[in-house]
Protein backbone atom coordinates (compact mmCIF):
# COMPACT_ATOMS: atom_id res chain seq x y z
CA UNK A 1 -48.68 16.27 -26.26
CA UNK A 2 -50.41 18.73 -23.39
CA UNK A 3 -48.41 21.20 -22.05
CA UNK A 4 -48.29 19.40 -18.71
CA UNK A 5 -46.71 15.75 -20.56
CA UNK A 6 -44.17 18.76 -22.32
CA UNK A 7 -42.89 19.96 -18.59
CA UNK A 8 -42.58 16.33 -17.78
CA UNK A 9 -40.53 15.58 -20.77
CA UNK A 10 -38.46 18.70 -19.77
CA UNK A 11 -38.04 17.87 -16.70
CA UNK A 12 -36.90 14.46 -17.26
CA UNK A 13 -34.55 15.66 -19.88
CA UNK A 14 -32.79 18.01 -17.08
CA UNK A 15 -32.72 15.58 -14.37
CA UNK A 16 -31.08 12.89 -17.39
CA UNK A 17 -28.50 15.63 -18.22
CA UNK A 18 -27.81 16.50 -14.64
CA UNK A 19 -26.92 12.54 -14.32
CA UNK A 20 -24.63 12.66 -16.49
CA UNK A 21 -22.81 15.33 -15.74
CA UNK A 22 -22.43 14.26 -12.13
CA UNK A 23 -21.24 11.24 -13.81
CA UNK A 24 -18.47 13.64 -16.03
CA UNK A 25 -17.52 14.70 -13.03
CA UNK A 26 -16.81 12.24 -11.24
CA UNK A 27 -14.93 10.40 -13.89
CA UNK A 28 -12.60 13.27 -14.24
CA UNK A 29 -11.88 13.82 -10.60
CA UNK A 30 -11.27 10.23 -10.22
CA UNK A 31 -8.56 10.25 -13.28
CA UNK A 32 -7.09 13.51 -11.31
CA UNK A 33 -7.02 11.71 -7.99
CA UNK A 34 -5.42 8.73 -9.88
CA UNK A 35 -2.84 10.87 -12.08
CA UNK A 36 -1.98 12.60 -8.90
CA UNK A 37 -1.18 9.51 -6.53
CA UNK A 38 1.16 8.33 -9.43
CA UNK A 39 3.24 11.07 -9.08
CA UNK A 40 4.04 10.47 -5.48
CA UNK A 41 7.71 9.04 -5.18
CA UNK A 42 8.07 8.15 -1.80
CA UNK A 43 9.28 4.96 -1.51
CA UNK A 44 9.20 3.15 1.73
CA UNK A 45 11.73 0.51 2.76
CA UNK A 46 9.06 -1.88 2.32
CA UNK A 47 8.08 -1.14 -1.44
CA UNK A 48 12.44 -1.57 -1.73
CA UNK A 49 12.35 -4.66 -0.17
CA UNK A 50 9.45 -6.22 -2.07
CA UNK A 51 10.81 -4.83 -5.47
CA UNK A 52 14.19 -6.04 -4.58
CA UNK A 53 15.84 -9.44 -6.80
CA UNK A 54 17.46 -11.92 -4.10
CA UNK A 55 17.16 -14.53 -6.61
CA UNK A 56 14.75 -16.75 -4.31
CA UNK A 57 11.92 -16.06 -6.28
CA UNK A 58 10.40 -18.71 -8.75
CA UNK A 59 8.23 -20.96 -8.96
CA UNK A 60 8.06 -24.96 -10.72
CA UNK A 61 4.91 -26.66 -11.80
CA UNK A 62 4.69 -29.91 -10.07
CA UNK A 63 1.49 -31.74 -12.05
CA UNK A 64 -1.88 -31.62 -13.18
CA UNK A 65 -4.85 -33.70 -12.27
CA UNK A 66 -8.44 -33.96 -14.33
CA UNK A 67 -11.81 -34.04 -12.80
CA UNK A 68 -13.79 -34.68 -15.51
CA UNK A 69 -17.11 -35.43 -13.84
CA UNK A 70 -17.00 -31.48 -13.00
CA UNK A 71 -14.85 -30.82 -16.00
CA UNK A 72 -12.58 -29.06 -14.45
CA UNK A 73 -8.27 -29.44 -14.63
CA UNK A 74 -6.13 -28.54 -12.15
CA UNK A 75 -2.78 -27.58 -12.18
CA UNK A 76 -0.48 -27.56 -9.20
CA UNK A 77 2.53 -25.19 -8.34
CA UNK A 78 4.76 -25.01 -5.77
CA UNK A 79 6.27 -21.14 -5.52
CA UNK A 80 8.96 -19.75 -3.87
CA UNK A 81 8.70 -16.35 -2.21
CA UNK A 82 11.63 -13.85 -1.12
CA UNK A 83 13.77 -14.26 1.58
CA UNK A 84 12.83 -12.60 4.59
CA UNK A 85 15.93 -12.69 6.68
CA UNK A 86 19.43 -12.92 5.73
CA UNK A 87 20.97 -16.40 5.66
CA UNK A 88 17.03 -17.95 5.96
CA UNK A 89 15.98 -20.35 4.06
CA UNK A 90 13.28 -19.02 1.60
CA UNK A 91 9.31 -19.57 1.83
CA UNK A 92 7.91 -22.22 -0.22
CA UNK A 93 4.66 -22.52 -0.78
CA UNK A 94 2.10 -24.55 -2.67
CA UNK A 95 -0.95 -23.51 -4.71
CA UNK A 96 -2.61 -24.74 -7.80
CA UNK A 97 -5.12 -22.86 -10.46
CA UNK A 98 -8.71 -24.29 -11.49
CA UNK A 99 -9.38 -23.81 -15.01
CA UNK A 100 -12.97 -25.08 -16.07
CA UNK A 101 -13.35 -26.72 -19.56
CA UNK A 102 -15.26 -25.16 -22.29
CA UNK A 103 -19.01 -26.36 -23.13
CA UNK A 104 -19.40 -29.01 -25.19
CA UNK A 105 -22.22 -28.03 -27.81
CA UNK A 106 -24.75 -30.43 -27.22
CA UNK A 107 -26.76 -31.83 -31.02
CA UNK A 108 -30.13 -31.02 -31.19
């Protein structure tokens, strides 16, 4: 090795460990930031509302139907949400998950 590859080397070495002590860094600050938002305790009427029970909350599954030339199943729910006025009748609302089916291992 000349002495010029050697000052490369070096100088790739302290740019590497400069990298990763940005990355240290920022890491730490980011688990401060986070640690420090979760202390906050204000809590809006909003966040009461949403965390609130009114019993109206639930949610039934209705049926599930096959596609099996995508291989895919799909299962349907319909979900009720809180109440968002007093004496309202509650939001219902339909959805339904797509869950793909494994691979089949195919014989050689």
């Amino acid at each position: 090795m000349t002495w010029r590859q050697g000052e490369e080397y070096r100088t790739a070495k302290g740019e590497f460990a400069a990298d990763v002590m940005s990355y240290i860094v920022i890491t730490v600050t980011s688990f401060i930031i986070l640690y420090l938002t979760s202390l906050q305790e204000d809590v809006t009427p909003l966040d009461e509302y949403v965390h609130s029970d009114d019993g109206a909350y639930g949610w039934e599954f209705l049926d599930t139907i096959r596609y099996d030339e995508w291989g895919v199943t799909v299962y349907l729910l319909n979900m009720t949400s809180q109440r968002w006025l007093t004496g309202r009748p509650s939001e219902q609302h339909r959805g339904g998950t797509l869950h793909k089916d494994k691979p089949k291992k195919e014989s050689v």
